[in-house]
N, C-alpha and C. Protein backbone atom coordinates (compact mmCIF):
# COMPACT_ATOMS: atom_id res chain seq x y z
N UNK A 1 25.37 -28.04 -19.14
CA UNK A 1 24.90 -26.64 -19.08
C UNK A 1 25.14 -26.09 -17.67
N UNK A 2 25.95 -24.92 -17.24
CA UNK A 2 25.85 -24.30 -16.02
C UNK A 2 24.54 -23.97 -15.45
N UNK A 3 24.78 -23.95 -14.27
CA UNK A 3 23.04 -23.95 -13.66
C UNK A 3 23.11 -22.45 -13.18
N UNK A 4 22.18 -22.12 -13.31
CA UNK A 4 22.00 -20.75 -13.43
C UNK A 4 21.47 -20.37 -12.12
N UNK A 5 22.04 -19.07 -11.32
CA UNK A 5 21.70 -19.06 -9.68
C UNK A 5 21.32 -18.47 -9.90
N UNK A 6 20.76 -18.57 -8.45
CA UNK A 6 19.29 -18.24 -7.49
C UNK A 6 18.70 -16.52 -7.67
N UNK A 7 20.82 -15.89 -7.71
CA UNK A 7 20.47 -14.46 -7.97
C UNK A 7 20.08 -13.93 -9.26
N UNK A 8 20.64 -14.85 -10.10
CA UNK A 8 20.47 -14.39 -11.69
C UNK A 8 18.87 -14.28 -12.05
N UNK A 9 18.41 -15.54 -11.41
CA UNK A 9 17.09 -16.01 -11.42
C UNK A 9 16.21 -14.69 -10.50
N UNK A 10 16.32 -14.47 -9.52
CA UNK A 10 15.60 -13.03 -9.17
C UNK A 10 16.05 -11.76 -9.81
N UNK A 11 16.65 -11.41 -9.68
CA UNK A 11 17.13 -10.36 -11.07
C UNK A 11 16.44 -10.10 -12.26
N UNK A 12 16.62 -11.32 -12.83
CA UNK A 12 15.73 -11.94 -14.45
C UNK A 12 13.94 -11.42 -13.94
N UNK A 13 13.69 -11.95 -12.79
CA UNK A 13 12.62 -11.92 -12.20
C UNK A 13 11.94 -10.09 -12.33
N UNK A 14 13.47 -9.67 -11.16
CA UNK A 14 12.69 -8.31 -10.83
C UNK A 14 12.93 -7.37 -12.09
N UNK A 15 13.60 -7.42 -13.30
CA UNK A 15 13.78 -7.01 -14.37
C UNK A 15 12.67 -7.26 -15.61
N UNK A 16 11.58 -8.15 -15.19
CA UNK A 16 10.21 -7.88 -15.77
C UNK A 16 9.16 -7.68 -15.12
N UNK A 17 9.54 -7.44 -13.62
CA UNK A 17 8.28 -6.64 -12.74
C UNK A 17 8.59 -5.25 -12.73
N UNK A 18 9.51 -4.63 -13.10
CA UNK A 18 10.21 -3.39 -13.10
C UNK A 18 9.55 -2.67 -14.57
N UNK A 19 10.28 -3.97 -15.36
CA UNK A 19 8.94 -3.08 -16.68
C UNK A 19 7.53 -3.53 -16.65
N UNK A 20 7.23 -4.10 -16.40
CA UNK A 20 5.38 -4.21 -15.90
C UNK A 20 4.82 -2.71 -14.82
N UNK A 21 5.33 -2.63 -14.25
CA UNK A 21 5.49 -1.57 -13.44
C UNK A 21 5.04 -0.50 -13.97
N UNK A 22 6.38 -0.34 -15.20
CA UNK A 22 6.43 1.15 -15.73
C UNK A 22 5.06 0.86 -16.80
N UNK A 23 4.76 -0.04 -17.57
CA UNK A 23 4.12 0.08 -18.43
C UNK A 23 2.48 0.15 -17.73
N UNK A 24 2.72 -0.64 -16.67
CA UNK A 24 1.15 -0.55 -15.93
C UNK A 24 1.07 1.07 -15.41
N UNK A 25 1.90 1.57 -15.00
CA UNK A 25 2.03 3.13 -14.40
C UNK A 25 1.87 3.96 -15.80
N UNK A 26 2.68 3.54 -17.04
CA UNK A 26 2.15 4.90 -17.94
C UNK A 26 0.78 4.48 -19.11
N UNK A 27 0.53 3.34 -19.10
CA UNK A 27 -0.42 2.64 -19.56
C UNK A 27 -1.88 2.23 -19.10
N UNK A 28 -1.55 2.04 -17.84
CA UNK A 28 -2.38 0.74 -17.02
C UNK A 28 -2.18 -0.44 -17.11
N UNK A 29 -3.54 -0.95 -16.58
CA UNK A 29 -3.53 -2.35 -16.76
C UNK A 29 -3.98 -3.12 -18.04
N UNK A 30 -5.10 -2.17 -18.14
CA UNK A 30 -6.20 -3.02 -19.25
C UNK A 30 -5.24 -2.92 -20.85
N UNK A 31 -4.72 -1.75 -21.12
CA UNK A 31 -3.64 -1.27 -21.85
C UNK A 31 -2.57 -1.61 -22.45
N UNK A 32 -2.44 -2.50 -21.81
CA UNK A 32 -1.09 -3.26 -21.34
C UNK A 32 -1.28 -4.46 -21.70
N UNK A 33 -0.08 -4.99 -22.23
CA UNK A 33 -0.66 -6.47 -23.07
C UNK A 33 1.56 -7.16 -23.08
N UNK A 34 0.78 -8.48 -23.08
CA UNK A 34 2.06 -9.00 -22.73
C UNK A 34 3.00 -8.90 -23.60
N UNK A 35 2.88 -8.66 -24.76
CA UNK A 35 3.71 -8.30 -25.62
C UNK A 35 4.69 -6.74 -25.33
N UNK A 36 3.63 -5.89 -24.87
CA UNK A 36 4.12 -4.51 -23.92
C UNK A 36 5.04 -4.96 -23.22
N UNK A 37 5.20 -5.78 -21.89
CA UNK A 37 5.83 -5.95 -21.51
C UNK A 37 7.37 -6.55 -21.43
N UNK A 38 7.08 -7.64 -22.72
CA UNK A 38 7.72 -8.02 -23.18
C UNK A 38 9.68 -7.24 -23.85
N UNK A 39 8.35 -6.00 -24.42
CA UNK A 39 9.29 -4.96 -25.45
C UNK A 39 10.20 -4.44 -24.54
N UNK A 40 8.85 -3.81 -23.24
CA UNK A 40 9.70 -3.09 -22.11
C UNK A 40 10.97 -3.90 -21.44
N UNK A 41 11.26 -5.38 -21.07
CA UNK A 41 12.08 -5.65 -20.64
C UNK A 41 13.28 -6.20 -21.50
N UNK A 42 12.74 -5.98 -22.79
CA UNK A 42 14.24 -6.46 -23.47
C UNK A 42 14.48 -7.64 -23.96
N UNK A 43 13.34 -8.62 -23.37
CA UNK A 43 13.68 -9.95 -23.69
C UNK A 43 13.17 -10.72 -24.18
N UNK A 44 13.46 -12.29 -24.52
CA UNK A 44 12.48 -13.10 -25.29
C UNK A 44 11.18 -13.46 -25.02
N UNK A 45 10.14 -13.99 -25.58
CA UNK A 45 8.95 -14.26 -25.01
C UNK A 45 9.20 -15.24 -24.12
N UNK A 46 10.02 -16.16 -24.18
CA UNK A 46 9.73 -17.59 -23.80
C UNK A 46 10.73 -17.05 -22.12
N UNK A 47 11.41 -16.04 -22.24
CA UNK A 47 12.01 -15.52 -20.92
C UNK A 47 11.06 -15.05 -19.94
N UNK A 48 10.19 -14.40 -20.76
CA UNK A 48 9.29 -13.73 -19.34
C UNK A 48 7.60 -14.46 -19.60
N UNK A 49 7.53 -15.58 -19.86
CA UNK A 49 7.02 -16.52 -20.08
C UNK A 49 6.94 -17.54 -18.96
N UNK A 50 8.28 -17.28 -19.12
CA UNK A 50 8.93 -18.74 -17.83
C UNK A 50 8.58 -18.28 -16.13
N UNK A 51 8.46 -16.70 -16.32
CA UNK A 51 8.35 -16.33 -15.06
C UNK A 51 6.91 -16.30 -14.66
N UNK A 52 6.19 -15.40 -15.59
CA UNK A 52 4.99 -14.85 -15.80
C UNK A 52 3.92 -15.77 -16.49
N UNK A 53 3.02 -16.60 -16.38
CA UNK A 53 2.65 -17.28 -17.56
C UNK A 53 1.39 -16.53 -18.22
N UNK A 54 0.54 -14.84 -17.39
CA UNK A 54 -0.33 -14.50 -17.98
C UNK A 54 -0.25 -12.88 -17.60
N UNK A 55 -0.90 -12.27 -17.95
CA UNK A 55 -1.07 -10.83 -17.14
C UNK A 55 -1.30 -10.82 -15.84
N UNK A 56 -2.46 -11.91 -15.68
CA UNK A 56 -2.75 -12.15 -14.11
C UNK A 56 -1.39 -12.32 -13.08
N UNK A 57 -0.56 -13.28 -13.59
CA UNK A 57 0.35 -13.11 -12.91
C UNK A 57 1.58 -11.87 -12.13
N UNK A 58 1.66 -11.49 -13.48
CA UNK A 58 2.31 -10.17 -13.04
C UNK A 58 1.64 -9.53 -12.49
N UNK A 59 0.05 -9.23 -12.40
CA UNK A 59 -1.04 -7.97 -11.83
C UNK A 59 -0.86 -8.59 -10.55
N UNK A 60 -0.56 -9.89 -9.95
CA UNK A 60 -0.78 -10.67 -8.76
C UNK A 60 0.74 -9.98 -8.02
N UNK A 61 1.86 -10.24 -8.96
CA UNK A 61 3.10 -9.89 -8.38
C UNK A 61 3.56 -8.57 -8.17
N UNK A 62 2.66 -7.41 -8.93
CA UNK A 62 2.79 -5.93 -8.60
C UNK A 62 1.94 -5.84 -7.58
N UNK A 63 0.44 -6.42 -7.09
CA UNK A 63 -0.04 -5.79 -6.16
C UNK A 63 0.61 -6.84 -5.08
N UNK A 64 1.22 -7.50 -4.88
CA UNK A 64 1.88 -8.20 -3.40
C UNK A 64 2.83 -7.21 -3.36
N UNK A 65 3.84 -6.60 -4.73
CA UNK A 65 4.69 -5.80 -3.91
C UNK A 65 4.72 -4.22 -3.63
N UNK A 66 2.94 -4.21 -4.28
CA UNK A 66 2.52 -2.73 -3.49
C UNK A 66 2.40 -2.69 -2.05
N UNK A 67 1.56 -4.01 -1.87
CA UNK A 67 1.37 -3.99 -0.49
C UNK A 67 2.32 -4.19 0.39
N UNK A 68 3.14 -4.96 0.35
CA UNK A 68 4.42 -5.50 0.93
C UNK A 68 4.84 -4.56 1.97
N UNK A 69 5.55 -3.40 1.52
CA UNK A 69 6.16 -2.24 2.06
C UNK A 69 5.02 -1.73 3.12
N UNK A 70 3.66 -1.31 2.66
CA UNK A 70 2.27 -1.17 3.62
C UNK A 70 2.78 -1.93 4.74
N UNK A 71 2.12 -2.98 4.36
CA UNK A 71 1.86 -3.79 5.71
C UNK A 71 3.29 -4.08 6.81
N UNK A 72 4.60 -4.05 5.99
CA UNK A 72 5.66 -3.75 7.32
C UNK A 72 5.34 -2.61 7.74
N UNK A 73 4.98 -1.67 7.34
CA UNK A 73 5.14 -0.44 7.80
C UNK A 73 4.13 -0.36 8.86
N UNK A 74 2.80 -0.48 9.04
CA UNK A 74 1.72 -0.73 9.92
C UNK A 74 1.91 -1.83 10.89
N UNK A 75 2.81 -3.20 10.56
CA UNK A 75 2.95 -3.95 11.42
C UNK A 75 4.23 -3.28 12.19
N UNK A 76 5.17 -2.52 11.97
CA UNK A 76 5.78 -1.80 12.82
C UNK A 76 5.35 -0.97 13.79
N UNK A 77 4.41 -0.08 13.29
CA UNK A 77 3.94 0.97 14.13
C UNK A 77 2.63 0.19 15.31
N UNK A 78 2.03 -1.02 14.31
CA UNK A 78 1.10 -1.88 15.76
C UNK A 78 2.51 -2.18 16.34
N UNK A 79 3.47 -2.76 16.53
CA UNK A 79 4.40 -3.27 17.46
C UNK A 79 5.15 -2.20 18.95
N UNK A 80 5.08 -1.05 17.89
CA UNK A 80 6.32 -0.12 18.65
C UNK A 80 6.33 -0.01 20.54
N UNK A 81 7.29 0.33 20.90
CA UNK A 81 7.18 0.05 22.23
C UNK A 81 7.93 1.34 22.26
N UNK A 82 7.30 2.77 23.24
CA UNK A 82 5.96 2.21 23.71
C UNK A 82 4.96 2.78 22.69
N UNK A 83 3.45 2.27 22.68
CA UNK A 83 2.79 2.91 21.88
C UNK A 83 2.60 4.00 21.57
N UNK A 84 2.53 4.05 20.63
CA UNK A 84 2.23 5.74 20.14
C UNK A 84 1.22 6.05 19.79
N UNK A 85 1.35 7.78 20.54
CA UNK A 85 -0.37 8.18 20.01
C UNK A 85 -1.06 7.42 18.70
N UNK A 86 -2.14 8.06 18.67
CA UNK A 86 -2.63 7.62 17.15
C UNK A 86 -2.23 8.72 16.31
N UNK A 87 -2.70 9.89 16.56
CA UNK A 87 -2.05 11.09 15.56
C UNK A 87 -0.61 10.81 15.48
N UNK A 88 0.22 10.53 15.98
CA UNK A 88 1.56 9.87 15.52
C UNK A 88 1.71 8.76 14.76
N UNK A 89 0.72 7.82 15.27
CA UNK A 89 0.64 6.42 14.28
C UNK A 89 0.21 7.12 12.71
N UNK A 90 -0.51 8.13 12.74
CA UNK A 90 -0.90 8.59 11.76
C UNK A 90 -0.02 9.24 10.74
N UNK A 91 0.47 9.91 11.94
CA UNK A 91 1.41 10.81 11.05
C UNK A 91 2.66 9.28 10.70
N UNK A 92 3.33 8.88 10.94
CA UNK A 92 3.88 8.08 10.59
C UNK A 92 3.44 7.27 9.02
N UNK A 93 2.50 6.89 9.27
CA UNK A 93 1.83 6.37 7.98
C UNK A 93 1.73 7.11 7.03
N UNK A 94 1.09 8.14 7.19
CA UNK A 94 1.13 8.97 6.31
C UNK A 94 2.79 9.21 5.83
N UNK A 95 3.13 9.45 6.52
CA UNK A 95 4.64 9.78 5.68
C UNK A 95 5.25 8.85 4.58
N UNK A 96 5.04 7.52 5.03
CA UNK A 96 5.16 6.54 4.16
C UNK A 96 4.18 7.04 2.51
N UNK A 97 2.98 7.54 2.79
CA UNK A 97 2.31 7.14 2.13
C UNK A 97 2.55 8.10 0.95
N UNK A 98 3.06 9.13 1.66
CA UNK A 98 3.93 10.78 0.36
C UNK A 98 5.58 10.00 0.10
N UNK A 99 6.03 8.61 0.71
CA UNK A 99 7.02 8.31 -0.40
C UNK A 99 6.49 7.34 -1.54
N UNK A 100 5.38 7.06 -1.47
CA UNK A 100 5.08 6.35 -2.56
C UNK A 100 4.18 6.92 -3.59
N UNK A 101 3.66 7.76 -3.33
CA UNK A 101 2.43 8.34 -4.27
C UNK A 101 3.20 9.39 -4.97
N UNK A 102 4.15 9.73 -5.39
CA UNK A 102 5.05 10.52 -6.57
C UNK A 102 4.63 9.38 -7.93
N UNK A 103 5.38 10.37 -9.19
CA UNK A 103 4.98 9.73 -10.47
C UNK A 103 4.84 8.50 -10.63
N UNK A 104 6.29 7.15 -10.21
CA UNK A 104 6.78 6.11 -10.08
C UNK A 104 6.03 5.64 -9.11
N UNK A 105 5.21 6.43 -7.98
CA UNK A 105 4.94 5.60 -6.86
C UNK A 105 4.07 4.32 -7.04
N UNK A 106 4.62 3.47 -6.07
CA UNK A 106 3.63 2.21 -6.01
C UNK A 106 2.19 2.16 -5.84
N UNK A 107 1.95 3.36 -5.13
CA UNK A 107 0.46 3.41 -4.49
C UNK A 107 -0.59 3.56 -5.85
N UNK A 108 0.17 4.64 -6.62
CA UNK A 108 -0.47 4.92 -7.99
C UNK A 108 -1.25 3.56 -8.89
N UNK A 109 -0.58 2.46 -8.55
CA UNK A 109 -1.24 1.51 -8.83
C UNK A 109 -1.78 0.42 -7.68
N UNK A 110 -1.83 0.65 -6.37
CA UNK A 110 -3.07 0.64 -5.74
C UNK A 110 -4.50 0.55 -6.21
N UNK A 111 -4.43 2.17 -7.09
CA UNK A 111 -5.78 2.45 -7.35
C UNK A 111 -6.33 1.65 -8.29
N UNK A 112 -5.26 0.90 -9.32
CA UNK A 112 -5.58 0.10 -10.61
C UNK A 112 -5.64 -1.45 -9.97
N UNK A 113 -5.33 -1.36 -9.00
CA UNK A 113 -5.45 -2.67 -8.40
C UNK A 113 -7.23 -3.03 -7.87
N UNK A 114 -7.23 -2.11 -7.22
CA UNK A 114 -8.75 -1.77 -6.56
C UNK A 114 -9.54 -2.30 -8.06
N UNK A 115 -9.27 -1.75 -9.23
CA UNK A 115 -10.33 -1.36 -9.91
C UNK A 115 -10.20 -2.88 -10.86
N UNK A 116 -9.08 -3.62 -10.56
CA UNK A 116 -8.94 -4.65 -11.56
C UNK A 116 -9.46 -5.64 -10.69
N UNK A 117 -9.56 -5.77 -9.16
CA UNK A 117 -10.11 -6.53 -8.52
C UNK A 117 -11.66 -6.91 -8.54
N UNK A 118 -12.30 -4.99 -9.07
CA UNK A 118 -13.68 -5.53 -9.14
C UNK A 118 -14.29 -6.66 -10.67
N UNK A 119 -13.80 -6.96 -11.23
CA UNK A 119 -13.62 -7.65 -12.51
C UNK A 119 -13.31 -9.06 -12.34
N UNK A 120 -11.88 -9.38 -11.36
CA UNK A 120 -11.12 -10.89 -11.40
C UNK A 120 -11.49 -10.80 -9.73
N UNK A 121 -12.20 -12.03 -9.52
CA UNK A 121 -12.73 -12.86 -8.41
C UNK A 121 -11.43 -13.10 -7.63
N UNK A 122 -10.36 -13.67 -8.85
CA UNK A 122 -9.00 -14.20 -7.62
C UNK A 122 -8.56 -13.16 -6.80
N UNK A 123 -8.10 -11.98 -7.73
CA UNK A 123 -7.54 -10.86 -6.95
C UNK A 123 -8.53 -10.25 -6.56
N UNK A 124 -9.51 -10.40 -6.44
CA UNK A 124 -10.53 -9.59 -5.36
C UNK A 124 -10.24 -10.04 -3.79
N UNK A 125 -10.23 -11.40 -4.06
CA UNK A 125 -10.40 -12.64 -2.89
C UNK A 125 -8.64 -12.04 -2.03
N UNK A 126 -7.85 -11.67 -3.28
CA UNK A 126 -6.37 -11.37 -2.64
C UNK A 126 -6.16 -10.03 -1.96
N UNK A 127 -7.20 -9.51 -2.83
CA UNK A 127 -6.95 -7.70 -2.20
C UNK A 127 -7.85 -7.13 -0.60
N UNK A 128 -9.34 -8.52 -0.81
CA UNK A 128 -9.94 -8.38 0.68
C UNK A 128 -8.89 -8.97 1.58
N UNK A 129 -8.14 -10.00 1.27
CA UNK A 129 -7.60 -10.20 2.76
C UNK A 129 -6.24 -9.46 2.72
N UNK A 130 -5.59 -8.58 1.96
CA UNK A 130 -4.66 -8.17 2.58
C UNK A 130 -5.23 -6.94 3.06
N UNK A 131 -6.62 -6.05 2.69
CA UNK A 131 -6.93 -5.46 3.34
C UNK A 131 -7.57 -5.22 4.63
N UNK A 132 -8.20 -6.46 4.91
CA UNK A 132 -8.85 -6.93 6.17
C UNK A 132 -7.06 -7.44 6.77
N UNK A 133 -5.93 -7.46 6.41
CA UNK A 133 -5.06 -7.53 7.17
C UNK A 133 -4.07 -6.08 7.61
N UNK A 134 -4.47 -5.30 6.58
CA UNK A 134 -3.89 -3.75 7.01
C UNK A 134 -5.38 -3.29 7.96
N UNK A 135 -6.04 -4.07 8.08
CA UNK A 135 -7.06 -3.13 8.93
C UNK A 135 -6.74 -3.99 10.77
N UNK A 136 -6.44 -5.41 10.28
CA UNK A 136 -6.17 -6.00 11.68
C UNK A 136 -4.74 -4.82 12.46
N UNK A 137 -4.04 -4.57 11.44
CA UNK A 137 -2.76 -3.96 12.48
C UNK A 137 -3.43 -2.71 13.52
N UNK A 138 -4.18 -1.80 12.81
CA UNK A 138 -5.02 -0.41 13.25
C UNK A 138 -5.53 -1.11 13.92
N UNK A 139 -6.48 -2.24 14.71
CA UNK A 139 -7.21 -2.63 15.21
C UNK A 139 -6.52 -2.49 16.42
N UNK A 140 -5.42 -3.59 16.54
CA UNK A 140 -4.45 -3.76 17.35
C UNK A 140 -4.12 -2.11 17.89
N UNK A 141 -3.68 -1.44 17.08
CA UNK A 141 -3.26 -0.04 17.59
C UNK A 141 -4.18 0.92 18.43
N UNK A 142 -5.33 0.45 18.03
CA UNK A 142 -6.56 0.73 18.40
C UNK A 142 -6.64 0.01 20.01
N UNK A 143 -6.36 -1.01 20.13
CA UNK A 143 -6.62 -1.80 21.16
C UNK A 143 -5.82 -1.32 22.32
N UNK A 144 -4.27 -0.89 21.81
CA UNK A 144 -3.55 -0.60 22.94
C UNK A 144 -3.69 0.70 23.56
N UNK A 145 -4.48 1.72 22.58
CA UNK A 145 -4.19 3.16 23.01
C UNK A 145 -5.40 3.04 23.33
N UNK A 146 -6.40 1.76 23.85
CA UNK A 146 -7.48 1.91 24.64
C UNK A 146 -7.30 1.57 26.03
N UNK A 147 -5.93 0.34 26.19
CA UNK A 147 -5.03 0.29 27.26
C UNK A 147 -3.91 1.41 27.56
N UNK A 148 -3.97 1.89 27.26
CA UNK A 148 -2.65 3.27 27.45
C UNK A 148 -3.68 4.79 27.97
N UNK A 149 -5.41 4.13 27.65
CA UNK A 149 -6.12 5.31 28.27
C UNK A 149 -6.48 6.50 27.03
N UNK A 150 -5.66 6.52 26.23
CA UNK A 150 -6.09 7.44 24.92
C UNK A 150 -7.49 7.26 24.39
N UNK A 151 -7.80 6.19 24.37
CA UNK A 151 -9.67 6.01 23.87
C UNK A 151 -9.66 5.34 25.44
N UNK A 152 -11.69 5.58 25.17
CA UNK A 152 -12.21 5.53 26.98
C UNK A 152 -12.40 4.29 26.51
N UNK A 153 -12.72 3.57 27.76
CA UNK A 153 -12.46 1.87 28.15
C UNK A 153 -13.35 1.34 27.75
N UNK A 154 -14.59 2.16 27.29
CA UNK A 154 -15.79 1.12 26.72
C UNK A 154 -15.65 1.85 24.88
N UNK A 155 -14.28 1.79 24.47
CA UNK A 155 -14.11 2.30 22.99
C UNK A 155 -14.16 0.61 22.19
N UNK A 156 -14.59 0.50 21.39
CA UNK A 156 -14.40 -0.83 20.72
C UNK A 156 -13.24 -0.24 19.32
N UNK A 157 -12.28 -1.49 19.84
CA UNK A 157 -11.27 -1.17 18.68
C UNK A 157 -11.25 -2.02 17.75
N UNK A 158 -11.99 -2.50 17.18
CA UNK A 158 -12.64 -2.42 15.93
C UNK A 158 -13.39 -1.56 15.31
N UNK A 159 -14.06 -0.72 15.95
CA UNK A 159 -14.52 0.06 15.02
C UNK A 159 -13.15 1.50 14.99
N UNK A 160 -12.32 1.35 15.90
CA UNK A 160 -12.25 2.29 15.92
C UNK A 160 -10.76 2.11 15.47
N UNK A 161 -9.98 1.17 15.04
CA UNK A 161 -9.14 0.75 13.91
C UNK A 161 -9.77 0.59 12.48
N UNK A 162 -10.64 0.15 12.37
CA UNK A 162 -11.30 0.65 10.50
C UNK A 162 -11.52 1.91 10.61
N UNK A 163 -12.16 2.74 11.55
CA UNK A 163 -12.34 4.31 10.65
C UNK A 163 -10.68 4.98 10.86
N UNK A 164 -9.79 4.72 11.71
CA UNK A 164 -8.35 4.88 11.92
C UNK A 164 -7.90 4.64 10.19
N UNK A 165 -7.47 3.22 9.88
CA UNK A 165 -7.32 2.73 8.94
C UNK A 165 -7.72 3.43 7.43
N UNK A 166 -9.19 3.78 7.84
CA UNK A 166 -10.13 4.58 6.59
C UNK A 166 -9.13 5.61 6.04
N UNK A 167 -8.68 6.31 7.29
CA UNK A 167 -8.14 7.92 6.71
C UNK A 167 -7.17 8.13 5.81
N UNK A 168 -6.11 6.67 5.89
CA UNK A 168 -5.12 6.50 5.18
C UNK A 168 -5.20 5.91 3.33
N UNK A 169 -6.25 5.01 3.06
CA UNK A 169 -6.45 5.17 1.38
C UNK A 169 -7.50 6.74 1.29
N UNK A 170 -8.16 6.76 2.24
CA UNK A 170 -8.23 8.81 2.42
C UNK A 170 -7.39 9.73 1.46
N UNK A 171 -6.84 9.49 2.49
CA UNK A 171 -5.45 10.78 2.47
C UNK A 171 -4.97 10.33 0.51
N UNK A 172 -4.56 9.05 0.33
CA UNK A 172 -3.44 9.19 -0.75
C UNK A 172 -4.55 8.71 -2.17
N UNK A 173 -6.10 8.87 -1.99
CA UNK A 173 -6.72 8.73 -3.35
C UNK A 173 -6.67 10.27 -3.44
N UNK A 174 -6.96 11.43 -2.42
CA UNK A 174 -6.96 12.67 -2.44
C UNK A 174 -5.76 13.33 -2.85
N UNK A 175 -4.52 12.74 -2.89
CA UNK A 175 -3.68 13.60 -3.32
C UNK A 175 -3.15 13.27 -4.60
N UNK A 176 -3.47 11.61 -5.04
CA UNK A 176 -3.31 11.50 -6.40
C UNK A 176 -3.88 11.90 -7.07
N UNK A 177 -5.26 12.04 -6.87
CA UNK A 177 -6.74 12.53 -7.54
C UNK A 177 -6.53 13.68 -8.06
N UNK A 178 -5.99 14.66 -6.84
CA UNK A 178 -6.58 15.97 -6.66
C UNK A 178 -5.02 16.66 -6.97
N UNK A 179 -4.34 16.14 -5.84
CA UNK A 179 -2.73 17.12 -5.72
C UNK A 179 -3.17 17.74 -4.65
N UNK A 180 -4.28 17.49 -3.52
CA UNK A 180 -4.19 18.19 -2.38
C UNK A 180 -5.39 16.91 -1.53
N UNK A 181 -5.10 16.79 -0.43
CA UNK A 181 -4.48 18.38 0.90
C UNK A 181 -2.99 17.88 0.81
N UNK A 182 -2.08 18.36 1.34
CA UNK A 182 -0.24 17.95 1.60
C UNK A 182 -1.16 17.64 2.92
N UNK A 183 0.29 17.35 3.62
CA UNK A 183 0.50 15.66 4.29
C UNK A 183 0.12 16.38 5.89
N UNK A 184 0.71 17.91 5.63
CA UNK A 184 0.78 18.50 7.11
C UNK A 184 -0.92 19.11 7.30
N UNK A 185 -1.46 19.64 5.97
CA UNK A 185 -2.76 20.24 6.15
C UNK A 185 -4.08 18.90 6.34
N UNK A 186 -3.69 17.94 6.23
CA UNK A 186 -4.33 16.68 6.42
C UNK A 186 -4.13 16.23 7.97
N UNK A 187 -3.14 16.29 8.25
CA UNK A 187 -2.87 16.08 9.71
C UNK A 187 -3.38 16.49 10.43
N UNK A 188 -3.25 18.03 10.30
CA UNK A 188 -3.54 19.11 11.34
C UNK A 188 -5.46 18.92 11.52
N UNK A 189 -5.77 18.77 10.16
CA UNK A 189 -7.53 18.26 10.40
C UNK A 189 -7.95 17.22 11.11
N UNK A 190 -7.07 16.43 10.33
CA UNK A 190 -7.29 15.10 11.95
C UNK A 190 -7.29 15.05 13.01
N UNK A 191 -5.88 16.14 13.62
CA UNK A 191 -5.66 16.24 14.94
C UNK A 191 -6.80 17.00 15.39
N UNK A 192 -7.79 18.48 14.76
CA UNK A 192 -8.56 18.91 14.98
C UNK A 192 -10.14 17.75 15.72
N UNK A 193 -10.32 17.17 14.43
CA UNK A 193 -11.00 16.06 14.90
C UNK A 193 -11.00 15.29 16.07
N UNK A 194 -9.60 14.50 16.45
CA UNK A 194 -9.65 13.99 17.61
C UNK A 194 -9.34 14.53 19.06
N UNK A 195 -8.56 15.81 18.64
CA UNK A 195 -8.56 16.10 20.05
C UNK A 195 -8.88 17.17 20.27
N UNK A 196 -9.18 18.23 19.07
CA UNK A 196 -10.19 19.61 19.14
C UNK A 196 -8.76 20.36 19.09
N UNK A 197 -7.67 19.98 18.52
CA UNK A 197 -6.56 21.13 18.41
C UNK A 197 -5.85 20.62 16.96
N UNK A 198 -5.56 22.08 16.64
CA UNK A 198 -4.66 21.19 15.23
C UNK A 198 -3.17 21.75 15.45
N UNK A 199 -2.54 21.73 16.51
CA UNK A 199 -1.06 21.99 16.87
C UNK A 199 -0.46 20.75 17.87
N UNK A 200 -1.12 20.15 18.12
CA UNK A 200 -0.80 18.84 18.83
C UNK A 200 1.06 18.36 18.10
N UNK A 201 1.68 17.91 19.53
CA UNK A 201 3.28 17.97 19.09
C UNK A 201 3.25 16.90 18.31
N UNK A 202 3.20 16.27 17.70
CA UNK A 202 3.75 15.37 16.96
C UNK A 202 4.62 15.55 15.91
N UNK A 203 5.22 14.66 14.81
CA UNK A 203 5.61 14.85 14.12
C UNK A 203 4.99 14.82 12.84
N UNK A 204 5.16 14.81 11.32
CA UNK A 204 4.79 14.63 10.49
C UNK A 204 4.63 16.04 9.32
């Protein structure tokens, strides 16, 4: 028998997280049953069987690759040299966060993630630490723009990377929810907030 590569094998892979995806996005989760998925990708049971062995699994493999994209994106902006404001760190994030929250977007099931976590202990246990790890990057960001003089020297950046952090599942439960504020009228309030102006140069 030819042995079947590595690429065929991820392919096969991302070709039943692709329909899990869609069916968790026009369905949900609870909705959604492996047989659904099944239909959606075209293939045999014992194919996406081999990959997947329960719902859990796939719910495990859509929210790692919700988060995925997040957390480079925040571990970029803690890195950047040189630091950047926070209303820039902000605005940055945010921008990310209006390419994902459209119909297809990933974030959209964020919210089904949140809500399937309060139910399954495992993915609860998975969703606190990648969130206590999108909150370590803000911390960090927090830390430097207390060295760069932007927050005063007795600012604790911990607190002041979680309420940083806060604004951003903020911003994108409010615009899935609602369809408002856009990305610039959200900004401009923030910037109001921290520095008492809402024209501050940044981008976003």
């Amino acid at each position: 028998m030819p042995r079947v590569s590595d690429e065929h094998l991820a392919a096969r892979r991302q070709q039943i997280l692709d329909a899990a995806r869609r069916c968790f996005l026009r369905d949900g989760f609870h909705n959604t049953s492996m047989q659904d998925v099944i239909r959606e990708a075209g293939l045999s049971v014992g194919a996406v069987y081999r990959y997947f062995p329960s719902k859990y699994n796939l719910v495990t493999a859509i929210a790692q690759a919700v988060i995925g994209g997040a957390d480079q994106v925040f571990a970029e902006l803690a890195r950047h040299e040189p630091p950047l404001p926070l209303t820039e760190v902000l605005a940055r994030a945010l921008a990310y966060v209006d390419s994902q929250t459209g119909p297809d977007g990933v974030l959209r099931l964020a919210i089904q993630v949140w809500s399937e976590a309060q139910r399954d202990p495992a993915l609860a246990d998975f969703v606190r630490a990648t969130y206590r790890g999108f909150r370590d990057h803000f911390v960090a960001i927090a830390r430097r723009a207390r060295e760069a003089g932007e927050l005063p020297v007795d600012a604790d950046p911990e607190a002041a990377g979680a309420a940083l952090f806060g604004l951003i599942p903020g911003y994108f439960m409010q615009r899935i929810l609602t369809g408002q504020p856009d990305r610039h009228t959200y900004l401009a309030g923030v910037r109001t907030l921290l520095t008492g102006s809402a024209t501050s140069p940044v981008s976003g």
